[in-house]
C-alpha atoms as a PDB file:
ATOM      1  CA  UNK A   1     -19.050  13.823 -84.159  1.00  0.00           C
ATOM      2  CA  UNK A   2     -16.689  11.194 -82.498  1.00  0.00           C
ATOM      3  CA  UNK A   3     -13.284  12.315 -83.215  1.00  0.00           C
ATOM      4  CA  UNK A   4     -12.761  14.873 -85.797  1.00  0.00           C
ATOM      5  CA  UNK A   5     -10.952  14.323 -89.380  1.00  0.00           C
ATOM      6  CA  UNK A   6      -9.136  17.331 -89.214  1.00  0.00           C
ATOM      7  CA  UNK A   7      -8.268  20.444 -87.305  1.00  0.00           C
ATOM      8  CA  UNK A   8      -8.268  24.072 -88.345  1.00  0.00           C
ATOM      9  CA  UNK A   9      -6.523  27.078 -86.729  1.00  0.00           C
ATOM     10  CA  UNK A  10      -7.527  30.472 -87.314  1.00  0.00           C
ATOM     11  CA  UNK A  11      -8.185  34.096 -86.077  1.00  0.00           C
ATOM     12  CA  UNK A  12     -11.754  34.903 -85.564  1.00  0.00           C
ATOM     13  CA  UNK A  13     -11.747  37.392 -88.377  1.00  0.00           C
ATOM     14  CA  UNK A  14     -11.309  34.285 -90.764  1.00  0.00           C
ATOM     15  CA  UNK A  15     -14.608  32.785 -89.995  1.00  0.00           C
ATOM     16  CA  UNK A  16     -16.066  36.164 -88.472  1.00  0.00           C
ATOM     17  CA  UNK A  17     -18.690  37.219 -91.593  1.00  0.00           C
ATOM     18  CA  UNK A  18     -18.656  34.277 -93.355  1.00  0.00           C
ATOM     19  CA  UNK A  19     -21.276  33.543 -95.820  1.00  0.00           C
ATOM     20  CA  UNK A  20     -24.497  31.920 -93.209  1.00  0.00           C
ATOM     21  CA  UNK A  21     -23.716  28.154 -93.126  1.00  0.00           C
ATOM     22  CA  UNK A  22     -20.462  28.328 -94.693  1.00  0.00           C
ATOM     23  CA  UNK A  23     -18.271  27.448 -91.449  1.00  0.00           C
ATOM     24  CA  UNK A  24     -20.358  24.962 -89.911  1.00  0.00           C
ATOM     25  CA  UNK A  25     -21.021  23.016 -92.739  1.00  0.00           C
ATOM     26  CA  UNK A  26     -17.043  23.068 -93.312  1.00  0.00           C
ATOM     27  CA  UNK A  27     -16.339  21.968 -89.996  1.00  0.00           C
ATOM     28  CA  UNK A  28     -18.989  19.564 -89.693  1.00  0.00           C
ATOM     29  CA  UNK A  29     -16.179  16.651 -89.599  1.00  0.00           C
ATOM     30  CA  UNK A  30     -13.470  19.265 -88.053  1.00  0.00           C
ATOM     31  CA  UNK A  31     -11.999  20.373 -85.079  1.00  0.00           C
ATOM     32  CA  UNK A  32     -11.573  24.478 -84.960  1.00  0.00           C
ATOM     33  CA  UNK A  33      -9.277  26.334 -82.464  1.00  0.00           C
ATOM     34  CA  UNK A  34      -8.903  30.006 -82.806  1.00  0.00           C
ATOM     35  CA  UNK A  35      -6.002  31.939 -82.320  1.00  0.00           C
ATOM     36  CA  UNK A  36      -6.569  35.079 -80.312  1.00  0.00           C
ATOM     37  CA  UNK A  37      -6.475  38.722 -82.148  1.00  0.00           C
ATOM     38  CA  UNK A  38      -7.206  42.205 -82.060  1.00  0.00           C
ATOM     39  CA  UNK A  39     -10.338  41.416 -81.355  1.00  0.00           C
ATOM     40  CA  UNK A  40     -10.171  39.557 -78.376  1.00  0.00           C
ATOM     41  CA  UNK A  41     -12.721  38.102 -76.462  1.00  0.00           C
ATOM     42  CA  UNK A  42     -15.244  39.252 -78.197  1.00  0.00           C
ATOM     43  CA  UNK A  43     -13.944  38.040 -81.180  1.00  0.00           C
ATOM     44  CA  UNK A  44     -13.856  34.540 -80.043  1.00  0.00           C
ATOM     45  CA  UNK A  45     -17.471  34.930 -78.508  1.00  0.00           C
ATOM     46  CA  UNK A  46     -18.554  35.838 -82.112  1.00  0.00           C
ATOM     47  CA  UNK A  47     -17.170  33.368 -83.977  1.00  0.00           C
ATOM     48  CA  UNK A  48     -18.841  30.635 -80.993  1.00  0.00           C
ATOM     49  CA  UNK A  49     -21.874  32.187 -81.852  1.00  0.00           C
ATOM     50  CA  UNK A  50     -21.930  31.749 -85.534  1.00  0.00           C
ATOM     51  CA  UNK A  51     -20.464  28.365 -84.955  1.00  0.00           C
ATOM     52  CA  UNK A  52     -23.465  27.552 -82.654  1.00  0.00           C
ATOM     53  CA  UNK A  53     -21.038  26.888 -79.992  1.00  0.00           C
ATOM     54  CA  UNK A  54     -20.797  26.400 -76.281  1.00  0.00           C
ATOM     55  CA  UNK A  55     -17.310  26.349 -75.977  1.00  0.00           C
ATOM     56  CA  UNK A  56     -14.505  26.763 -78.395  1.00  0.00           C
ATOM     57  CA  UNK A  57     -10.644  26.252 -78.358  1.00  0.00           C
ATOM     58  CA  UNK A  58      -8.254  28.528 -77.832  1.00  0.00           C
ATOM     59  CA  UNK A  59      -4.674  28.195 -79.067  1.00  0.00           C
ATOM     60  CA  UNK A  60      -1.938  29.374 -76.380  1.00  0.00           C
ATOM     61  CA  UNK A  61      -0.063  32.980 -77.401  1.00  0.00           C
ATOM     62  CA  UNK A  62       3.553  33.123 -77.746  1.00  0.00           C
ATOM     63  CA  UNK A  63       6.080  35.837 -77.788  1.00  0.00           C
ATOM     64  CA  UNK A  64       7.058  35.432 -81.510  1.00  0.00           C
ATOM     65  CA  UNK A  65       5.988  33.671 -84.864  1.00  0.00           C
ATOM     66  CA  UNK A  66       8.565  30.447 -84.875  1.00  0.00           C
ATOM     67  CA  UNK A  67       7.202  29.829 -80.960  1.00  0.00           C
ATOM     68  CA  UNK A  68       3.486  30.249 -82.340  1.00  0.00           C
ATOM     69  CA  UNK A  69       4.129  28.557 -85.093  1.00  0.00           C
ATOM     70  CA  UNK A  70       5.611  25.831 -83.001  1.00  0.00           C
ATOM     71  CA  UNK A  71       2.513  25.705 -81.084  1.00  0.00           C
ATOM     72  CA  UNK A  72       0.389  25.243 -83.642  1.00  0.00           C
ATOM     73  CA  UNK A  73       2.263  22.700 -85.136  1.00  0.00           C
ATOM     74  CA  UNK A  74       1.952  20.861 -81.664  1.00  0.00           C
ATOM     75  CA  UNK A  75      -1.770  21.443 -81.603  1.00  0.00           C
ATOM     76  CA  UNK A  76      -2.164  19.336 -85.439  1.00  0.00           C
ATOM     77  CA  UNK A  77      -0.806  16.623 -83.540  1.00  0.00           C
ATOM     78  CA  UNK A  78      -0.936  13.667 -86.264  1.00  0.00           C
ATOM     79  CA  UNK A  79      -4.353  15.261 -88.342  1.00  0.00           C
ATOM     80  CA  UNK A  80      -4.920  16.855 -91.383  1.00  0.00           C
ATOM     81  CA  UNK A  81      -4.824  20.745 -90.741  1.00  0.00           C
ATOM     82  CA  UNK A  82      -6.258  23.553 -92.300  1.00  0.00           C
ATOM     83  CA  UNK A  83      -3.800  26.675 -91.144  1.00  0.00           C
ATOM     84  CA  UNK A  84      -4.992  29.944 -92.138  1.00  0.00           C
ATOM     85  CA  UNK A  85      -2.325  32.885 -90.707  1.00  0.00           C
ATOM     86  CA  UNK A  86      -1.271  36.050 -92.604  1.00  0.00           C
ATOM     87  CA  UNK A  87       2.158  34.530 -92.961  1.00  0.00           C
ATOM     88  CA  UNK A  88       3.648  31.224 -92.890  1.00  0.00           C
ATOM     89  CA  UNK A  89       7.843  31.223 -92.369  1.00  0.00           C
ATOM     90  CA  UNK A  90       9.911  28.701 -94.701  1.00  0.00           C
ATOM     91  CA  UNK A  91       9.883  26.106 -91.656  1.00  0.00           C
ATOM     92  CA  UNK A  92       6.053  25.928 -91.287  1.00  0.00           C
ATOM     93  CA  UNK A  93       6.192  25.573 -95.095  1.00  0.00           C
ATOM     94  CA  UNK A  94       8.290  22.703 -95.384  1.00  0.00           C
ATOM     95  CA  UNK A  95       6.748  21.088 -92.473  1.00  0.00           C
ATOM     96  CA  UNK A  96       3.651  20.879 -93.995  1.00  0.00           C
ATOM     97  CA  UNK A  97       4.963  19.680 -97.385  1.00  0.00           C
ATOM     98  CA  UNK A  98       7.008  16.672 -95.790  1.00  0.00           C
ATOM     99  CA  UNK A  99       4.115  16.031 -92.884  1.00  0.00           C
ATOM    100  CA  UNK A 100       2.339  12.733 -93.674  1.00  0.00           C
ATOM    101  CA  UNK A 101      -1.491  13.933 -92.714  1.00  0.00           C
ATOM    102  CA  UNK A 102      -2.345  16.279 -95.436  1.00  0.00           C
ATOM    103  CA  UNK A 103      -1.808  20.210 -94.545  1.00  0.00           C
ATOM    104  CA  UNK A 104      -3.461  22.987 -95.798  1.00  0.00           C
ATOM    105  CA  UNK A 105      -2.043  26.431 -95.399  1.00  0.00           C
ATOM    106  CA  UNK A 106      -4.027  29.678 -96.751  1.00  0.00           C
ATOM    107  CA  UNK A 107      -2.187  33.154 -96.459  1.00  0.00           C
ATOM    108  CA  UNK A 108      -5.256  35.155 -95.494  1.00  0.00           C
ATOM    109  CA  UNK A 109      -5.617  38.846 -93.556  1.00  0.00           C
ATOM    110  CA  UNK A 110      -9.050  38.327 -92.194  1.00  0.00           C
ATOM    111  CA  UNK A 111     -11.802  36.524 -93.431  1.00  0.00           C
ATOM    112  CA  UNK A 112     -10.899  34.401 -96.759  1.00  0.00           C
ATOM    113  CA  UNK A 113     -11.620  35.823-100.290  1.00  0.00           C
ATOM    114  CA  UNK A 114     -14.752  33.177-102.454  1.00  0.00           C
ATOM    115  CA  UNK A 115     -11.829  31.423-104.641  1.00  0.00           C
ATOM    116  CA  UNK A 116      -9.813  30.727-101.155  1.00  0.00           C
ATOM    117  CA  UNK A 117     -13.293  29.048 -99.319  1.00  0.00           C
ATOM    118  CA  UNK A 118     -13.389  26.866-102.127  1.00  0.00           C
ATOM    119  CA  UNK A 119     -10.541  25.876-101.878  1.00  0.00           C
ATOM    120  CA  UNK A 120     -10.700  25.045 -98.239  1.00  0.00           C
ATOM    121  CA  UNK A 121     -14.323  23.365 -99.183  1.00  0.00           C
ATOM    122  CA  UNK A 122     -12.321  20.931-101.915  1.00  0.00           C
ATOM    123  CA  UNK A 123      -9.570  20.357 -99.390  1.00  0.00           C
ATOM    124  CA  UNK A 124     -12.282  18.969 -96.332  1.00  0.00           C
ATOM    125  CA  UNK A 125     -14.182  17.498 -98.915  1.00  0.00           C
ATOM    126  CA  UNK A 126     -11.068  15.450-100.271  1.00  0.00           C
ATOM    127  CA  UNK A 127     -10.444  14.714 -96.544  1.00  0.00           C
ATOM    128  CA  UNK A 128     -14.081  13.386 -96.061  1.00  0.00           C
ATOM    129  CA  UNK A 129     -13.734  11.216 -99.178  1.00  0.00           C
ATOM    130  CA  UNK A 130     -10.125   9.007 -97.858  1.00  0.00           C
ATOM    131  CA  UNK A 131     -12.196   7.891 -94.622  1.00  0.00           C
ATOM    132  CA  UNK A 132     -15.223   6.174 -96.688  1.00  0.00           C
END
């Protein structure tokens, strides 16, 4: 992949135990940087695993949600993103509506429910569709 058509930012628990295939596949034209958790390291080194990674991003900590918010909102730079937190504030909410790449944000304690991946699946595959 040259430059990736999107970015998503995540814990490891939302790809952690995904269905086999379902992550790569998804981020086959993406860009994925995880946002450290509970489980730490290891987390991470999981999700590279499953991912079939040598290296993987990390997104920076901050002290509260509007600085890591802020942060992440830096990281999407001017591409699509696919945002999956356990909350979003009103300002990450209206930033994404009024953003001109297209912004996906999924509300999500761990690793999404089936009706949420497919919705993340339509969302890339939309995304994959404008660039042909």
């Amino acid at each position: 992949m040259l430059a990736p058509l999107f970015r998503m930012v995540c814990v490891p628990a939302a790809l952690d135990g995904a269905p086999d295939g379902w992550a790569i596949e998804m981020l086959r034209n993406g860009d994925v940087a995880l946002l450290a958790d509970a489980s730490g390291l290891d987390g991470i080194n999981a999700v590279a695993h499953a991912l079939d990674l040598v290296t993987v991003s990390v997104v920076r900590a901050e002290a509260d949600q509007a600085a890591q918010e802020e942060t992440v909102i830096a990281h999407a730079g001017s591409l699509p993103l696919v945002w999956l937190g356990t909350a979003f504030s009103d300002d990450a909410r209206t930033w994404a509506h009024e953003r001109g790449p297209m912004t996906l944000l999924v509300e999500v304690d761990g690793l999404p429910p089936e009706d949420e991946r497919r919705r993340i699946e339509r969302f890339v595959a939309l995304l994959g569709r404008q660039t042909e």
